[in-house]
N, C-alpha and C. Protein backbone atom coordinates (compact mmCIF):
# COMPACT_ATOMS: atom_id res chain seq x y z
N UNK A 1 13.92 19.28 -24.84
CA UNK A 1 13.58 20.55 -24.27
C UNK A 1 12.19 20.93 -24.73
N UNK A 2 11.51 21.69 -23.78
CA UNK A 2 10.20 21.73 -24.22
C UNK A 2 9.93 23.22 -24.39
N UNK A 3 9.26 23.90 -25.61
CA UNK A 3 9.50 25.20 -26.07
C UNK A 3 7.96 25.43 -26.24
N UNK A 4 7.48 26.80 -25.87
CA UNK A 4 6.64 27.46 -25.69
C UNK A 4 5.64 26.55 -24.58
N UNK A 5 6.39 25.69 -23.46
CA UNK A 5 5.50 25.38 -22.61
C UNK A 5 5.65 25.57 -21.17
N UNK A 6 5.14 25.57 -20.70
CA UNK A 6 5.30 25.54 -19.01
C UNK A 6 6.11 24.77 -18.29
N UNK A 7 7.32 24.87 -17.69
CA UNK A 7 8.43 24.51 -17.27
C UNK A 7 7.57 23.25 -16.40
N UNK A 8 8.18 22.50 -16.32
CA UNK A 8 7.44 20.58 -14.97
C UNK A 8 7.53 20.85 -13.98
N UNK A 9 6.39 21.11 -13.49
CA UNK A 9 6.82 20.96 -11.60
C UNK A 9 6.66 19.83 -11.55
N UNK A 10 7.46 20.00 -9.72
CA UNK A 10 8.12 18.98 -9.02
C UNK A 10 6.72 18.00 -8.93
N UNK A 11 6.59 16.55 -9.36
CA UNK A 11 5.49 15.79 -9.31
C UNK A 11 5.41 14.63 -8.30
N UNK A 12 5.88 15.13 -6.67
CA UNK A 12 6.23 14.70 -5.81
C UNK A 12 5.08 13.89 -5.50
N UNK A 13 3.99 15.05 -5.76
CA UNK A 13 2.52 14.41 -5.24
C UNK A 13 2.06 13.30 -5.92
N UNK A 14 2.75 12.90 -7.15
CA UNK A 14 2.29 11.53 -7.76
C UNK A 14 2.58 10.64 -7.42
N UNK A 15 4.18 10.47 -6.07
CA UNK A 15 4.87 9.55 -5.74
C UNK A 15 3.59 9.13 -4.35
N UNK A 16 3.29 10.33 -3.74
CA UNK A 16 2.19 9.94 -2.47
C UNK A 16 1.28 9.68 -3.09
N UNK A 17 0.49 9.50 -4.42
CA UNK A 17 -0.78 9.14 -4.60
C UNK A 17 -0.60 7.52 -5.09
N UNK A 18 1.18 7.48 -5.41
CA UNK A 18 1.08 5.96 -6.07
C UNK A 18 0.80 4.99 -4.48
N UNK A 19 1.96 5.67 -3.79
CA UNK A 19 1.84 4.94 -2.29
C UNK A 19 0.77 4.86 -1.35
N UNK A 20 -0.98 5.56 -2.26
CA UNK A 20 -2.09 5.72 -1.40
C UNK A 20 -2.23 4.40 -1.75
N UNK A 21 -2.54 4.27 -3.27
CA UNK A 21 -3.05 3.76 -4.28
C UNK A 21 -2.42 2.20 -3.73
N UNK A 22 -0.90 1.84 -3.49
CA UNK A 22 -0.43 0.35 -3.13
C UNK A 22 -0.88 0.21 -1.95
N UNK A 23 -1.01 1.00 -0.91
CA UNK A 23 -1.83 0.88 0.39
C UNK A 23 -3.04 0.62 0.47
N UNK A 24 -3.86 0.97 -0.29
CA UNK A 24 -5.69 0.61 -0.26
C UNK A 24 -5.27 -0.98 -1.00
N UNK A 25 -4.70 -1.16 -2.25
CA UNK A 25 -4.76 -2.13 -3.18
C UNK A 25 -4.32 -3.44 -2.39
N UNK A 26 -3.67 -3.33 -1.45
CA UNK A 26 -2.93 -4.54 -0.59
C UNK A 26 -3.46 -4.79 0.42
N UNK A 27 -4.22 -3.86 0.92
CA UNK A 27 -5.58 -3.90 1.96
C UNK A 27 -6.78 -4.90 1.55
N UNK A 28 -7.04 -4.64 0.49
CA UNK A 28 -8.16 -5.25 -0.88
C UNK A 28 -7.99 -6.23 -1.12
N UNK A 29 -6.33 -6.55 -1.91
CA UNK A 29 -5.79 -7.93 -1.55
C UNK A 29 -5.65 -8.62 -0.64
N UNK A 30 -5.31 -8.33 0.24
CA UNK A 30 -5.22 -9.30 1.81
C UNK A 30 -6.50 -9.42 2.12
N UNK A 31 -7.38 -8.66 1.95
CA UNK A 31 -8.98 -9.18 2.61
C UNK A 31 -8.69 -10.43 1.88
N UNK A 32 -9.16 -10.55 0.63
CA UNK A 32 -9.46 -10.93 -0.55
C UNK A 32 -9.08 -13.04 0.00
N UNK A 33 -7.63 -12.61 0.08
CA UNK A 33 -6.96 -14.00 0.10
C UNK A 33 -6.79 -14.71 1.70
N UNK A 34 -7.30 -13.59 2.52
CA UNK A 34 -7.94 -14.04 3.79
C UNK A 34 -9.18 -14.26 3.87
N UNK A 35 -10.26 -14.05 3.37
CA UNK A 35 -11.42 -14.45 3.06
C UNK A 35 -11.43 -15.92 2.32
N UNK A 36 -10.88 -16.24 1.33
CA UNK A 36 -10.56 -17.20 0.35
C UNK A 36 -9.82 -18.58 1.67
N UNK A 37 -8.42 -18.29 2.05
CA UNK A 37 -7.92 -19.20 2.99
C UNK A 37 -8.60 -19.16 3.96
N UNK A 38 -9.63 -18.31 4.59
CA UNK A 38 -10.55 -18.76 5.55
C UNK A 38 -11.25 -19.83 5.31
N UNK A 39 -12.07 -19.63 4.07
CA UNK A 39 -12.89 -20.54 3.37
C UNK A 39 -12.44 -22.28 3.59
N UNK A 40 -10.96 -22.37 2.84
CA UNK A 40 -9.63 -23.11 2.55
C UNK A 40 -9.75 -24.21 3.95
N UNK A 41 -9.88 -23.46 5.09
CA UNK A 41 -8.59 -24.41 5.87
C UNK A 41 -10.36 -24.28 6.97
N UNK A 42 -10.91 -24.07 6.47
CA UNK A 42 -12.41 -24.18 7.29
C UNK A 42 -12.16 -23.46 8.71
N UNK A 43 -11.64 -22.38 8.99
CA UNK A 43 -11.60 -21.76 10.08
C UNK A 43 -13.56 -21.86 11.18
N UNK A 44 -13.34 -21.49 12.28
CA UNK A 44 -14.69 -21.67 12.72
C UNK A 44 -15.13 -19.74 12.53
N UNK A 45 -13.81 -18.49 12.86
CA UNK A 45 -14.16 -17.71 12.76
C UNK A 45 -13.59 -16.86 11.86
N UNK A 46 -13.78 -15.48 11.33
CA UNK A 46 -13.26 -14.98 10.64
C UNK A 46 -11.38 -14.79 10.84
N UNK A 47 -10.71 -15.56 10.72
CA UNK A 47 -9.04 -15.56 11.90
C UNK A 47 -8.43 -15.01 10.90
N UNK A 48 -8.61 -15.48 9.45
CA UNK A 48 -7.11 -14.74 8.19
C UNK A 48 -7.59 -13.50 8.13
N UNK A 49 -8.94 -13.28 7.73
CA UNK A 49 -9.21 -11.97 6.97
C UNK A 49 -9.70 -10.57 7.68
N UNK A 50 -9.31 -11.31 9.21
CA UNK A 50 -8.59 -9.79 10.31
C UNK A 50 -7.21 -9.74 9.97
N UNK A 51 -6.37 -11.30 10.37
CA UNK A 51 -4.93 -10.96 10.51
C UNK A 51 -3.97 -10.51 9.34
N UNK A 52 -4.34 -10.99 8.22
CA UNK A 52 -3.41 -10.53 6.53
C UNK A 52 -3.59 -8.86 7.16
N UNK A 53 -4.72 -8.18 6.53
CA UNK A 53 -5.38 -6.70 6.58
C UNK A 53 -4.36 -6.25 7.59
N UNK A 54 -4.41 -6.68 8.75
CA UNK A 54 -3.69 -6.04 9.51
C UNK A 54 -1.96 -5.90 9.29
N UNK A 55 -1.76 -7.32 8.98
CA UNK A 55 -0.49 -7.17 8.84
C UNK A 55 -0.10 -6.07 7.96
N UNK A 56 -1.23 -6.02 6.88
CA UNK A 56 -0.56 -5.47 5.33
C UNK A 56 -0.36 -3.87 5.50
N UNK A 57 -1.29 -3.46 6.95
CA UNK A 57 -1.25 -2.44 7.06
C UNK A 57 -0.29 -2.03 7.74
N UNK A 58 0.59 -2.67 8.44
CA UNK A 58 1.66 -2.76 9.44
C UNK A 58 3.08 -2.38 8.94
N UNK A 59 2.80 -3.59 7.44
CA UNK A 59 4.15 -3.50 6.99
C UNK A 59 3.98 -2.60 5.81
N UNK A 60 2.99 -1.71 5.04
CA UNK A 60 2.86 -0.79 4.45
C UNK A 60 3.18 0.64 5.22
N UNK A 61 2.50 0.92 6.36
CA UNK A 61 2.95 1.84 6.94
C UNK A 61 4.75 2.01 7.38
N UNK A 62 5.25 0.56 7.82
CA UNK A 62 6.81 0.71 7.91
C UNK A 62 7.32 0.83 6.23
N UNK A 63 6.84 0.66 5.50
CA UNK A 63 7.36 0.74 4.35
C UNK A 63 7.36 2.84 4.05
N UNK A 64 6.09 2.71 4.06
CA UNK A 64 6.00 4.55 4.04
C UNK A 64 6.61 5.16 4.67
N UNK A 65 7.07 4.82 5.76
CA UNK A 65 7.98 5.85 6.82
C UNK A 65 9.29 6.02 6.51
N UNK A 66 9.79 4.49 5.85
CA UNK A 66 11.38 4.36 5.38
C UNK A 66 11.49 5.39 4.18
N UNK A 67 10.14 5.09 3.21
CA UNK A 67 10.56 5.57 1.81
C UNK A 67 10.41 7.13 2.11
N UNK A 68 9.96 7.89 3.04
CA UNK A 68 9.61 9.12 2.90
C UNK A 68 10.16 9.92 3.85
N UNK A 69 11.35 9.21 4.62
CA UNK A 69 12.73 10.02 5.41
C UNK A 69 13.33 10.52 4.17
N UNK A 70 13.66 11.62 5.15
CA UNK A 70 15.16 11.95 3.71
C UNK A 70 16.24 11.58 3.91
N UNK A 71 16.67 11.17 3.07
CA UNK A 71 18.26 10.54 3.10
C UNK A 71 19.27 11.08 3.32
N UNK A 72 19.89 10.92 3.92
CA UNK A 72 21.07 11.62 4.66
C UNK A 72 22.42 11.32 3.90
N UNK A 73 23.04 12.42 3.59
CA UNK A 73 24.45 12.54 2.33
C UNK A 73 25.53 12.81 3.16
């Protein structure tokens, strides 16, 4: 119990800043290792390090939508 301090608010907003934070970071990553396997497999044009990015953003956004319904009791 915490005495002579200010009761915790709800720190909901830390849960949306973690889920900004894995969304940019997996964006960053997928360039990263689409740039790299571009390199890899000698593509003629940039082909991984459109398609990862995109994906990551695809399946991050379905990820955000699931985690941030409310659950039904």
């Amino acid at each position: 119990m915490q005495s002579g301090t200010e009761p915790r608010h709800n720190s909901s907003w830390t849960k949306y800043m973690g889920m900004g934070m894995q969304f940019f970071a997996s964006i960053l990553l997928a360039l990263w290792v689409g740039s790299m396997a571009d390199d890899y497999f000698h593509f003629s044009g940039a082909l991984l390090i459109w398609i990862l990015p995109l994906l990551a953003v695809l399946f991050n956004l379905i990820r955000i939508v699931i985690d941030t319904q409310k659950k039904k009791q």
